[in-house]
PDB file of N, CA and C in Angstrom:
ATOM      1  N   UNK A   1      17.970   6.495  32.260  1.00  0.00           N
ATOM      2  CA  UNK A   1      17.236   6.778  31.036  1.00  0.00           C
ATOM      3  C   UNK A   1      15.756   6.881  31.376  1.00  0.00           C
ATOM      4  N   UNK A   2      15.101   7.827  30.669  1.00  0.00           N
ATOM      5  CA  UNK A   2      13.817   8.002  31.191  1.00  0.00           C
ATOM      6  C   UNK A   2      12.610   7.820  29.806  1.00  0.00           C
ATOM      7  N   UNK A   3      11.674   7.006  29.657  1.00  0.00           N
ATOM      8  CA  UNK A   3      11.007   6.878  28.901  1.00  0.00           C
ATOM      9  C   UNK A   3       9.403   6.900  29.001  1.00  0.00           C
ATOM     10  N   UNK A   4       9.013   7.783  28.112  1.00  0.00           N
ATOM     11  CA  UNK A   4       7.386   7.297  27.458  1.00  0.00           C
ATOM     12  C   UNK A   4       6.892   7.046  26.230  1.00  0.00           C
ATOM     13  N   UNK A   5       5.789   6.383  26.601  1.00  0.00           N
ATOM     14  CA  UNK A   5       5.321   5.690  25.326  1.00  0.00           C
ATOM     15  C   UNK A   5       3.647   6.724  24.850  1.00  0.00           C
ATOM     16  N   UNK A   6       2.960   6.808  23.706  1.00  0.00           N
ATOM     17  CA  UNK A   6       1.931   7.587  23.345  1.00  0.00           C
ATOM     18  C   UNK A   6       1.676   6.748  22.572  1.00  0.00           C
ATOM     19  N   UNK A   7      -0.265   6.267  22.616  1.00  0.00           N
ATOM     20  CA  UNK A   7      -0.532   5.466  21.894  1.00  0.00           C
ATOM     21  C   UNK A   7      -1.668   6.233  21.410  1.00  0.00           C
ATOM     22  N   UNK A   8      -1.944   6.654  19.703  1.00  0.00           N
ATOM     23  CA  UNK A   8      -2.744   7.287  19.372  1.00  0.00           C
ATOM     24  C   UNK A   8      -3.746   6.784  17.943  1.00  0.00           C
ATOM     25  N   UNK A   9      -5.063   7.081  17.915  1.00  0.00           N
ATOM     26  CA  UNK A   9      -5.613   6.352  16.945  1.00  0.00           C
ATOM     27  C   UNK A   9      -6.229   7.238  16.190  1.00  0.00           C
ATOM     28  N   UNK A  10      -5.827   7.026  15.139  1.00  0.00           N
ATOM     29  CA  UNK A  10      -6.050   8.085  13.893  1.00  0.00           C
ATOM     30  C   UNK A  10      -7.096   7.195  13.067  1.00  0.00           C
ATOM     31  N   UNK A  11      -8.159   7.936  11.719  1.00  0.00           N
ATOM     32  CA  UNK A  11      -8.564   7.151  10.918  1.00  0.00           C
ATOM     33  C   UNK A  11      -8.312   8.065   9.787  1.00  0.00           C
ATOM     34  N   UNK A  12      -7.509   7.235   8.754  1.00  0.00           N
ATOM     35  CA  UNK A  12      -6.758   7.563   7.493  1.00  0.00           C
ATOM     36  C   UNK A  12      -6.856   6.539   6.531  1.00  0.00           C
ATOM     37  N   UNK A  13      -6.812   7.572   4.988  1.00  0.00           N
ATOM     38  CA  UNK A  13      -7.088   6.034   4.041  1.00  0.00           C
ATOM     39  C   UNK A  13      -5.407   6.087   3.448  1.00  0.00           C
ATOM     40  N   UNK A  14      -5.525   5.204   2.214  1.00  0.00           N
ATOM     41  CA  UNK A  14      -4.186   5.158   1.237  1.00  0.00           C
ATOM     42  C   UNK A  14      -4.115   5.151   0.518  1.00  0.00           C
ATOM     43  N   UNK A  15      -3.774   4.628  -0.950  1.00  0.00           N
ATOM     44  CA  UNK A  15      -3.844   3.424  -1.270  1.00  0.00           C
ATOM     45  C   UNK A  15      -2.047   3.288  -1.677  1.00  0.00           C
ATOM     46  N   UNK A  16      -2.012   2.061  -1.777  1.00  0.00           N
ATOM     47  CA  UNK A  16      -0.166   1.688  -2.119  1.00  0.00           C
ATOM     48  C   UNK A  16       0.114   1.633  -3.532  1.00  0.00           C
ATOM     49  N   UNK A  17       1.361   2.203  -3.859  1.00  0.00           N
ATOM     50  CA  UNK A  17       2.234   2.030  -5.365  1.00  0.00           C
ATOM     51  C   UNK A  17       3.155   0.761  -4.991  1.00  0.00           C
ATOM     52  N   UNK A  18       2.312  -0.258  -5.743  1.00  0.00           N
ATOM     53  CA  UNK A  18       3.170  -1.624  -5.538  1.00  0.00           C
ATOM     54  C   UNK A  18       3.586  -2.633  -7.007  1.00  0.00           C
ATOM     55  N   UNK A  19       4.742  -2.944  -6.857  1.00  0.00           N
ATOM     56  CA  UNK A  19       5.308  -3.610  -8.308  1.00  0.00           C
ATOM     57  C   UNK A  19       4.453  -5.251  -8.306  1.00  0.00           C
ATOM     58  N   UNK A  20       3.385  -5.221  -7.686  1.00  0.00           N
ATOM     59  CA  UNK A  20       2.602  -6.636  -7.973  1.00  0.00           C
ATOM     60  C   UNK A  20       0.898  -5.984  -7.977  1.00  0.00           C
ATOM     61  N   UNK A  21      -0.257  -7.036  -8.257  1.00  0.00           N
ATOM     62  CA  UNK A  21      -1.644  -7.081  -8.469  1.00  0.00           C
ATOM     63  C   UNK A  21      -1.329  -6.836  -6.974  1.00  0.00           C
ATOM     64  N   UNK A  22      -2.622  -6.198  -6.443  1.00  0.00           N
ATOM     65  CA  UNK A  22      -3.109  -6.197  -4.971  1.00  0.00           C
ATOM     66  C   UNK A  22      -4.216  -5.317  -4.889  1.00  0.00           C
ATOM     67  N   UNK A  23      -5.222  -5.780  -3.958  1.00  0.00           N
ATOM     68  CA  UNK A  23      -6.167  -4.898  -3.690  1.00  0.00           C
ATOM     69  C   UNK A  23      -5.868  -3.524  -3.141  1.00  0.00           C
ATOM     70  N   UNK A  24      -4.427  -3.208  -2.466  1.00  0.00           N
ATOM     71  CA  UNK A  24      -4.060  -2.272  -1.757  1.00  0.00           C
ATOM     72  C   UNK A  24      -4.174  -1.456  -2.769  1.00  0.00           C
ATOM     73  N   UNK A  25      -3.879  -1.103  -3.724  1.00  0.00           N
ATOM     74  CA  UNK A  25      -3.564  -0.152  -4.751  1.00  0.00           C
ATOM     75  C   UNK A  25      -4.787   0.388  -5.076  1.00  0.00           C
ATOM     76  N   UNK A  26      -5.680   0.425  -4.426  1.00  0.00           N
ATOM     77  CA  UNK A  26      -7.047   1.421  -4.348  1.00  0.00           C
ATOM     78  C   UNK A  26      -7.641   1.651  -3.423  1.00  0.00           C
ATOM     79  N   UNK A  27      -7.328   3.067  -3.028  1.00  0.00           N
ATOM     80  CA  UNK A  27      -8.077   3.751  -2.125  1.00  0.00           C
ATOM     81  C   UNK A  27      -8.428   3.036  -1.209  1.00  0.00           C
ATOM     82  N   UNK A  28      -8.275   2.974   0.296  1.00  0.00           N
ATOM     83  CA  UNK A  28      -9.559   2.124   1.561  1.00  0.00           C
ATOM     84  C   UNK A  28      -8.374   2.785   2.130  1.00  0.00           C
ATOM     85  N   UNK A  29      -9.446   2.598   3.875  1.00  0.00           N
ATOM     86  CA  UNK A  29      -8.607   3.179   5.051  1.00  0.00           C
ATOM     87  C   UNK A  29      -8.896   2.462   5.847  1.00  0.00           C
ATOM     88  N   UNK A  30      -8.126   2.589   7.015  1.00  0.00           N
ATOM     89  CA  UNK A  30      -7.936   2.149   8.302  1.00  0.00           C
ATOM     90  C   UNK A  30      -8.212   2.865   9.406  1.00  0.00           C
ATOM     91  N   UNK A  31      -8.207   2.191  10.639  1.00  0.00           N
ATOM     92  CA  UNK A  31      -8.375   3.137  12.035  1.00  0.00           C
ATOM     93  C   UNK A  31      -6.930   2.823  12.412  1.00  0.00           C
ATOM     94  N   UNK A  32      -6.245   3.793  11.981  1.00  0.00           N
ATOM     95  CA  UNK A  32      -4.649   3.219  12.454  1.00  0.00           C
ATOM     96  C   UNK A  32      -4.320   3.531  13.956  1.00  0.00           C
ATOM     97  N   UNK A  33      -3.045   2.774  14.681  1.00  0.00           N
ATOM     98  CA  UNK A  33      -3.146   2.663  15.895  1.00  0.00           C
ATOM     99  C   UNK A  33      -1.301   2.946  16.259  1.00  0.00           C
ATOM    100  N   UNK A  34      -0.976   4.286  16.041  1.00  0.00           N
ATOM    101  CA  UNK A  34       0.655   4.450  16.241  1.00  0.00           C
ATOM    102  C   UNK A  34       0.974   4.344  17.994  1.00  0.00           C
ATOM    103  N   UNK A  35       2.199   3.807  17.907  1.00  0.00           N
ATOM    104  CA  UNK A  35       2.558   4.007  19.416  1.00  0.00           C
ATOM    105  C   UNK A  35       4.043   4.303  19.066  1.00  0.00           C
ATOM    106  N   UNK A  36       4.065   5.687  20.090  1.00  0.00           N
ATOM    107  CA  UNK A  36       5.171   6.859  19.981  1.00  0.00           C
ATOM    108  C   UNK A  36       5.591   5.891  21.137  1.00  0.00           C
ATOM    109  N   UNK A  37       7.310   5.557  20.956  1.00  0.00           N
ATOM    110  CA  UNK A  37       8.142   5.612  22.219  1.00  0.00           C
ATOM    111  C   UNK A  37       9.671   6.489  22.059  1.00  0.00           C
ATOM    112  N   UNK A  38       9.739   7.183  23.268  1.00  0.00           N
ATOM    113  CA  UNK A  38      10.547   8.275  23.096  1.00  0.00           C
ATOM    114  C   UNK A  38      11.634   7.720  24.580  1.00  0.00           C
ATOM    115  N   UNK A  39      12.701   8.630  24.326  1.00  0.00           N
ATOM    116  CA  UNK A  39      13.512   8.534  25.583  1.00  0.00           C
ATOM    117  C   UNK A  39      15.208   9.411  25.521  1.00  0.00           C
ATOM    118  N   UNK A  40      15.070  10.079  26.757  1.00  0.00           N
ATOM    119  CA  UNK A  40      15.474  10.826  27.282  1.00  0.00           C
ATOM    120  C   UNK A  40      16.802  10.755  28.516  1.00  0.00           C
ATOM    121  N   UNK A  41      18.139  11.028  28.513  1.00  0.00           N
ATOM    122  CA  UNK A  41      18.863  10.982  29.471  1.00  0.00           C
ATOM    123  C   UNK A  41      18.900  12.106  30.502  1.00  0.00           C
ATOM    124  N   UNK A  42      18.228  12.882  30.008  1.00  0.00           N
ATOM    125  CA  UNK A  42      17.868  13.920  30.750  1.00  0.00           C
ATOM    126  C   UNK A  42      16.691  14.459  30.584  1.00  0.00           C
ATOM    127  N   UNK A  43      15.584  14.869  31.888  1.00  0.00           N
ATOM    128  CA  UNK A  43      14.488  15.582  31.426  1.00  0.00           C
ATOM    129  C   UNK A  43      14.701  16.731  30.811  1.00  0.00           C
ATOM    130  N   UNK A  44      13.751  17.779  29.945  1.00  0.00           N
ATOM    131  CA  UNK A  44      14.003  18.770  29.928  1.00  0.00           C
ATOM    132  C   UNK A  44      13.361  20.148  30.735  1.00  0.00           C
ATOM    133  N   UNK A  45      13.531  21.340  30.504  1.00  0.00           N
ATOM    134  CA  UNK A  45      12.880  21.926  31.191  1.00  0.00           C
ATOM    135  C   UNK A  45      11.868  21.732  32.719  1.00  0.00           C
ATOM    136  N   UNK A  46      10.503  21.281  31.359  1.00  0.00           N
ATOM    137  CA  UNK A  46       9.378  21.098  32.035  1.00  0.00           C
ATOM    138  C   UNK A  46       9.353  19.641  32.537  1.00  0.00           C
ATOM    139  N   UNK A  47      10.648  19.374  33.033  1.00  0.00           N
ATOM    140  CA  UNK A  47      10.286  18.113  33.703  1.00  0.00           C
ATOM    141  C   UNK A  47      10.026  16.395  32.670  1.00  0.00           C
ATOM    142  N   UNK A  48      10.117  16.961  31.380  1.00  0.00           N
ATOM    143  CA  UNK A  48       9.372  15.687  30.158  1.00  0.00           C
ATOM    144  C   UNK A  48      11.035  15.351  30.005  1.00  0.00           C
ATOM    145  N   UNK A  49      10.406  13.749  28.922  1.00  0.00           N
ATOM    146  CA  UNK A  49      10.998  13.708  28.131  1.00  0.00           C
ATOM    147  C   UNK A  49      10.478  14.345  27.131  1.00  0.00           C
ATOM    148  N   UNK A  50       9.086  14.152  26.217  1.00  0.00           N
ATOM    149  CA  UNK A  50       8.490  14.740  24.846  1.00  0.00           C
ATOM    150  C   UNK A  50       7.118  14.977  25.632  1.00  0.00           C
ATOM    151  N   UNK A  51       6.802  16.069  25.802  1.00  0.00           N
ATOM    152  CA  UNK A  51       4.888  16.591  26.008  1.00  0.00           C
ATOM    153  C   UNK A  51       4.126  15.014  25.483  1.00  0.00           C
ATOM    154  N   UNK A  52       2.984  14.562  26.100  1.00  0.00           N
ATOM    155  CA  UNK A  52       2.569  13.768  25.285  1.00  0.00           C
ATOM    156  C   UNK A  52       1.484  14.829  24.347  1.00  0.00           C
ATOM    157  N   UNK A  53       1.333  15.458  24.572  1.00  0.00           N
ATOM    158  CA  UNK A  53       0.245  16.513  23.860  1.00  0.00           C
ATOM    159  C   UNK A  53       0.880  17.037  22.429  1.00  0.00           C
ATOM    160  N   UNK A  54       2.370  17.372  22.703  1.00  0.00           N
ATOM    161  CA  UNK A  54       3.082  17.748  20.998  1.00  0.00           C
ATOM    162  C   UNK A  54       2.828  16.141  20.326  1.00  0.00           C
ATOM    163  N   UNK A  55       3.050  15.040  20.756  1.00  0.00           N
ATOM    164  CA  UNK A  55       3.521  14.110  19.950  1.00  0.00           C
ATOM    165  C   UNK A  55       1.947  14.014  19.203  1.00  0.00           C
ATOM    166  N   UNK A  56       0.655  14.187  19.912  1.00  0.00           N
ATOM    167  CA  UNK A  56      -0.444  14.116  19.559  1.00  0.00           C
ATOM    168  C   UNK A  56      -0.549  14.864  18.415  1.00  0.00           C
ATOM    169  N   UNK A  57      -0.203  16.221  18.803  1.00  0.00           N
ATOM    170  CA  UNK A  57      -0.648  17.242  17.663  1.00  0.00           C
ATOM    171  C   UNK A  57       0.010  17.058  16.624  1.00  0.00           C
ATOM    172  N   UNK A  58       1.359  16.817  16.662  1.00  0.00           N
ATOM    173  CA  UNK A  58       2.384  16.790  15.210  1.00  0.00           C
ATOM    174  C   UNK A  58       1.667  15.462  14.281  1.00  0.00           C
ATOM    175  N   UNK A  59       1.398  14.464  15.373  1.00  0.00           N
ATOM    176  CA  UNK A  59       0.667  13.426  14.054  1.00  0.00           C
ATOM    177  C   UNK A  59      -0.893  13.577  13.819  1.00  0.00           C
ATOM    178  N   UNK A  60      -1.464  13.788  14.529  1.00  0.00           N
ATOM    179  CA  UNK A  60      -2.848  14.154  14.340  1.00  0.00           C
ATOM    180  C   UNK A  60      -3.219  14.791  13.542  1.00  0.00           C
ATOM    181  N   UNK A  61      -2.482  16.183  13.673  1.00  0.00           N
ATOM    182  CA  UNK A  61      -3.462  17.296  12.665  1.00  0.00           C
ATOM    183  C   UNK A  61      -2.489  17.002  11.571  1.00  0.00           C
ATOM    184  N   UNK A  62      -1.440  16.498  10.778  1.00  0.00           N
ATOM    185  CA  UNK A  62      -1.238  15.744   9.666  1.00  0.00           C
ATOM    186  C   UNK A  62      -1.958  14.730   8.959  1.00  0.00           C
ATOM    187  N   UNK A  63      -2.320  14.029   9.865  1.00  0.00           N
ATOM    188  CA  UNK A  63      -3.139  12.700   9.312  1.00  0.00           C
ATOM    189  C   UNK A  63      -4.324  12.191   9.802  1.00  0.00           C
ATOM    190  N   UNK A  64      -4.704  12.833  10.975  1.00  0.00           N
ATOM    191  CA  UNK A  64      -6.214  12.012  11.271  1.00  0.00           C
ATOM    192  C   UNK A  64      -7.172  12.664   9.855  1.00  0.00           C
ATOM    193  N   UNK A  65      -8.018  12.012   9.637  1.00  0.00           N
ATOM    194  CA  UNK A  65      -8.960  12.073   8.595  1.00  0.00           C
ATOM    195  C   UNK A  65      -9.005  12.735   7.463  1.00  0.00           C
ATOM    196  N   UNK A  66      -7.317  12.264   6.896  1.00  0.00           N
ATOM    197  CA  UNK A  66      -6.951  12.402   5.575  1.00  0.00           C
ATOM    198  C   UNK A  66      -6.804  11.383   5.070  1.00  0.00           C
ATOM    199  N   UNK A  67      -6.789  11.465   3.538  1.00  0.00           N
ATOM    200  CA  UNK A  67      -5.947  10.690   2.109  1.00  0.00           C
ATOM    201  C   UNK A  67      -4.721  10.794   2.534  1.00  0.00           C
ATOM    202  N   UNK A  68      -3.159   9.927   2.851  1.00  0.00           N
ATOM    203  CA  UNK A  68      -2.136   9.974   3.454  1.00  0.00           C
ATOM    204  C   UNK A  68      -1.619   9.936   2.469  1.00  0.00           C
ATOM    205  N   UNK A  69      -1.947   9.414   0.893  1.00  0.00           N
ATOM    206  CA  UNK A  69      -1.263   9.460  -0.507  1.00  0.00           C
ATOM    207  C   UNK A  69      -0.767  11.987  -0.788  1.00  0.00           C
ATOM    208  N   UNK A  70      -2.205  12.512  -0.572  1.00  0.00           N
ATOM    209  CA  UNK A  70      -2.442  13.537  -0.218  1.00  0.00           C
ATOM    210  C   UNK A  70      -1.122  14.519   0.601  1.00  0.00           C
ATOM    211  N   UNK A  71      -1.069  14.014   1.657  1.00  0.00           N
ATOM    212  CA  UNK A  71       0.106  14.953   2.600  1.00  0.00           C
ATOM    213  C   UNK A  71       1.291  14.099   2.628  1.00  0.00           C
ATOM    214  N   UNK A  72       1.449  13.154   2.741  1.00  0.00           N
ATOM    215  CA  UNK A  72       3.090  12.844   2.718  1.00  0.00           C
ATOM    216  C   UNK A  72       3.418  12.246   1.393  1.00  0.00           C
ATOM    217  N   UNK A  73       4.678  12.410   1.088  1.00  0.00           N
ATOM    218  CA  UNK A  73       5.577  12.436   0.098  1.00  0.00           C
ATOM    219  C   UNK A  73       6.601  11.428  -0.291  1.00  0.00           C
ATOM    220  N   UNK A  74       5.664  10.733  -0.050  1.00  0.00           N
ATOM    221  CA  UNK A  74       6.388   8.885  -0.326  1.00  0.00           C
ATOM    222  C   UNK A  74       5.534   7.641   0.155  1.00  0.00           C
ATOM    223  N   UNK A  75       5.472   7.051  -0.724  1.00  0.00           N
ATOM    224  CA  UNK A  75       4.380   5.424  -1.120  1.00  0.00           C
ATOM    225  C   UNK A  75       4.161   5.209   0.805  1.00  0.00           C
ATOM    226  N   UNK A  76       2.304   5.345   1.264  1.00  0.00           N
ATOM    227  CA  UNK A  76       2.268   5.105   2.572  1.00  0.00           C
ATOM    228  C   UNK A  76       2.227   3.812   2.837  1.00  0.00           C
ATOM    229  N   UNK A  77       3.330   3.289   3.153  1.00  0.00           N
ATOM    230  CA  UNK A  77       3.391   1.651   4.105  1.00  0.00           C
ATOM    231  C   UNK A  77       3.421   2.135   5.524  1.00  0.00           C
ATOM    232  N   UNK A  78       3.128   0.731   5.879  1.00  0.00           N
ATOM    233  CA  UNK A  78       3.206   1.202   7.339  1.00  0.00           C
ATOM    234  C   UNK A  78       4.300   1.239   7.504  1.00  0.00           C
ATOM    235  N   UNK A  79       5.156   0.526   7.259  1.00  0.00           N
ATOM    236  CA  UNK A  79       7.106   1.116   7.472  1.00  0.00           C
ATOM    237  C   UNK A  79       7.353   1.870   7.456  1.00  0.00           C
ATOM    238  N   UNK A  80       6.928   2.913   5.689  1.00  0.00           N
ATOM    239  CA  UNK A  80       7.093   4.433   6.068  1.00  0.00           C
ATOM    240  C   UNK A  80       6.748   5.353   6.912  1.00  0.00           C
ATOM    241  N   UNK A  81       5.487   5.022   6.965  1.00  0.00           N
ATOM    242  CA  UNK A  81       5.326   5.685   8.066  1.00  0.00           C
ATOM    243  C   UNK A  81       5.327   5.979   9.201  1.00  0.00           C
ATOM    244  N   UNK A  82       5.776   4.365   9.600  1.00  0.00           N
ATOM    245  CA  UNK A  82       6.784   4.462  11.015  1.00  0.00           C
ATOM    246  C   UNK A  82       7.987   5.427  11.016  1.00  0.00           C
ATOM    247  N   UNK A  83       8.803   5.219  10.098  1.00  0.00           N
ATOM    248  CA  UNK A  83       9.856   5.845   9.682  1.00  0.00           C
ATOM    249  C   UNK A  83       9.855   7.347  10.244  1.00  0.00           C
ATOM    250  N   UNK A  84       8.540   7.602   9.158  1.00  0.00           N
ATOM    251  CA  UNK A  84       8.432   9.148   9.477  1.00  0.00           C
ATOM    252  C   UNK A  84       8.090   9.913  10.176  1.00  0.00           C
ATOM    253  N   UNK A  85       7.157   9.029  10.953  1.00  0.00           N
ATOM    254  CA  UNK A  85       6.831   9.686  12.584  1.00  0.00           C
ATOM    255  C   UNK A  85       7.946   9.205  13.302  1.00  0.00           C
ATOM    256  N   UNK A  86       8.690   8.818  13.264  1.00  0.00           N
ATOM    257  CA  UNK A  86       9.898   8.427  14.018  1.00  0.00           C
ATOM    258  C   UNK A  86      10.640   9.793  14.010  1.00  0.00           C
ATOM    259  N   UNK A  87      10.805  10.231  12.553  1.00  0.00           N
ATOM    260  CA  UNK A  87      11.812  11.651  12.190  1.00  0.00           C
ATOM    261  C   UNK A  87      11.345  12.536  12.601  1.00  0.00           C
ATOM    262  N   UNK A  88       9.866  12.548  12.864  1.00  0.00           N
ATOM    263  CA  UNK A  88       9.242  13.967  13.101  1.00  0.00           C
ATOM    264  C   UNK A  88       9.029  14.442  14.728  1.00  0.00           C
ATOM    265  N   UNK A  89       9.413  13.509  15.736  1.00  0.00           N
ATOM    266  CA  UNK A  89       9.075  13.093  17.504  1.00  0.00           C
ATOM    267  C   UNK A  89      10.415  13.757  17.793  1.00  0.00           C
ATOM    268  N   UNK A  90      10.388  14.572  18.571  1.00  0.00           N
ATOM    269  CA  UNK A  90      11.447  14.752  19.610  1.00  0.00           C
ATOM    270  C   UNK A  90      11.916  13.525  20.378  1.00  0.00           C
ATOM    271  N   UNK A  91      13.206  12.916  20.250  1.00  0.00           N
ATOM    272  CA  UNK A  91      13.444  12.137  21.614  1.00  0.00           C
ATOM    273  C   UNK A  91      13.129  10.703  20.936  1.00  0.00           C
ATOM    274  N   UNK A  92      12.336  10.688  20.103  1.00  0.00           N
ATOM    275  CA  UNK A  92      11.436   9.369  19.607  1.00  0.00           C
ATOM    276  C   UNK A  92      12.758   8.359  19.072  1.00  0.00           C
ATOM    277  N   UNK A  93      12.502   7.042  19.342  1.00  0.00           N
ATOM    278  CA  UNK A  93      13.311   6.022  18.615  1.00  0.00           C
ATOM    279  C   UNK A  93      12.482   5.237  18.178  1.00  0.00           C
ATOM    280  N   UNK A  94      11.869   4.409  18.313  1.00  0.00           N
ATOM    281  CA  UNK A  94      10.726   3.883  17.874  1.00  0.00           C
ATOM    282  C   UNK A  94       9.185   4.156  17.614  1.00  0.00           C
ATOM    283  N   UNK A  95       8.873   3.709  16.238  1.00  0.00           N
ATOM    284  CA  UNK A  95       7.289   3.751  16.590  1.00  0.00           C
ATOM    285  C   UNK A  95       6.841   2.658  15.685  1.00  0.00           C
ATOM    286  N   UNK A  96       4.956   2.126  16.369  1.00  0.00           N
ATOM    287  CA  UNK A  96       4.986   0.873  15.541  1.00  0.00           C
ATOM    288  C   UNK A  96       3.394   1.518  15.106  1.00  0.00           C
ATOM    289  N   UNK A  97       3.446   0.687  13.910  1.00  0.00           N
ATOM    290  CA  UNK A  97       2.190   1.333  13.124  1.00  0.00           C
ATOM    291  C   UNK A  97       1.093  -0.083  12.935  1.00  0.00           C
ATOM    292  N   UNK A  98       0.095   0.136  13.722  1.00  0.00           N
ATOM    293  CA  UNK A  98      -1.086  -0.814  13.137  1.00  0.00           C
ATOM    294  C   UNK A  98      -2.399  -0.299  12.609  1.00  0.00           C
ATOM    295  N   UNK A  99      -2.092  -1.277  11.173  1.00  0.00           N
ATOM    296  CA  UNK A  99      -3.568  -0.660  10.605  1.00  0.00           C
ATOM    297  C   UNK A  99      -3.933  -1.585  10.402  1.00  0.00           C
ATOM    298  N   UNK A 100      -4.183  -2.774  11.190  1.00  0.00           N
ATOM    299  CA  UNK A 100      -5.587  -3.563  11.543  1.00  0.00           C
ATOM    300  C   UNK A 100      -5.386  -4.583  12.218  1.00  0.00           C
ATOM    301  N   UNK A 101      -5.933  -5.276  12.768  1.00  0.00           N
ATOM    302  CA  UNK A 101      -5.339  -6.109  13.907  1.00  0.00           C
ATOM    303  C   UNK A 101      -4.383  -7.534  14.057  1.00  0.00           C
ATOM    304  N   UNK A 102      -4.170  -7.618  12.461  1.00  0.00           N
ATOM    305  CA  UNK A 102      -3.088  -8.262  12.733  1.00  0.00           C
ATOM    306  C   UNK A 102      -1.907  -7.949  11.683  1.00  0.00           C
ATOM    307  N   UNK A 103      -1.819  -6.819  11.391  1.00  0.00           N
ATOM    308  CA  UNK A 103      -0.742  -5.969  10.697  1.00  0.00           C
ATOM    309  C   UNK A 103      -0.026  -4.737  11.285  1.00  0.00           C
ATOM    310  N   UNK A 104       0.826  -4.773  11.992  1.00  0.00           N
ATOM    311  CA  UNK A 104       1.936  -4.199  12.677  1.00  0.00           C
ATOM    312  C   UNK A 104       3.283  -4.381  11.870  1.00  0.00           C
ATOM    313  N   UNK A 105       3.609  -2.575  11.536  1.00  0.00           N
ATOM    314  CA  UNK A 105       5.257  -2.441  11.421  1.00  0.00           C
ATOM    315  C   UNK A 105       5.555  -1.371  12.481  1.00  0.00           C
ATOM    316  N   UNK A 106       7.293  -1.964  12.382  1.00  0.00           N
ATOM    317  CA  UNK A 106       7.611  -1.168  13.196  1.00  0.00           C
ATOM    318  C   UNK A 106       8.677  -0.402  12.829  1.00  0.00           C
ATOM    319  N   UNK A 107       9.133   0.931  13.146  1.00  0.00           N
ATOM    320  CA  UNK A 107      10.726   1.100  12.810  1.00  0.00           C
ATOM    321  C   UNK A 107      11.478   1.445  13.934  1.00  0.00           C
ATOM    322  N   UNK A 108      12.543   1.731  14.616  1.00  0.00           N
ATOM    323  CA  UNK A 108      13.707   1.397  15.429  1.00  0.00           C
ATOM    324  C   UNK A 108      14.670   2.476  14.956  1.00  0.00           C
ATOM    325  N   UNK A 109      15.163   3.447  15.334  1.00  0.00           N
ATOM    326  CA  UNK A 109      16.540   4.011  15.026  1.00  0.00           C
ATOM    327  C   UNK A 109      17.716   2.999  15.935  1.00  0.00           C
ATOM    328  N   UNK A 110      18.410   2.786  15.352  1.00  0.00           N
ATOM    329  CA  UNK A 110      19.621   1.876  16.186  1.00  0.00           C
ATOM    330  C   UNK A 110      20.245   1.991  17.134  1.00  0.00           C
TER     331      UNK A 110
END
């Protein structure tokens, strides 16, 4: 099995749709800190498992220095959005999302 990891830092705001009081629920951002891990039983072609350069571009030019309420299409937690950069990576099984230094999610395909 052959694996890499891509660790990339975006700055994006939010705010959360939450069934309690919280400061989250207005607008502020983060310098978020995703780490792509991908893996492969076979290289392809060019020798990869995933370009680290696609995994850059597919999340980057989505979300670096946007409103994330704005382009994606469901309440931004960091879960989700592990989730969804998870769906969107070639090869990808995990990714963990930190938006600040001691708040890390992660998601896992099984």
């Amino acid at each position: 099995m052959y694996y890499v990891t891509k660790r990339i830092e975006i700055s994006g705001s939010h705010s959360l749709k939450l069934s309690y009081p919280s400061k989250c629920t207005s607008l502020h951002g983060h310098n978020w800190i995703l780490t792509i891990h991908c893996r492969a039983r076979e290289l392809n072609a060019d020798g990869m498992v995933t370009d680290f350069t696609t995994i850059k571009q597919e999340l980057t030019e989505m979300l670096d220095h946007k409103n994330f309420n704005d382009v994606l299409p469901f309440n931004p937690t960091a879960e989700n959005i592990a989730r969804w950069a998870c769906e969107r990576i070639p090869n990808c099984y995990r990714v963990d999302v930190q938006e600040s230094e001691g708040n890390i999610a992660a998601y896992e395909i099984d």
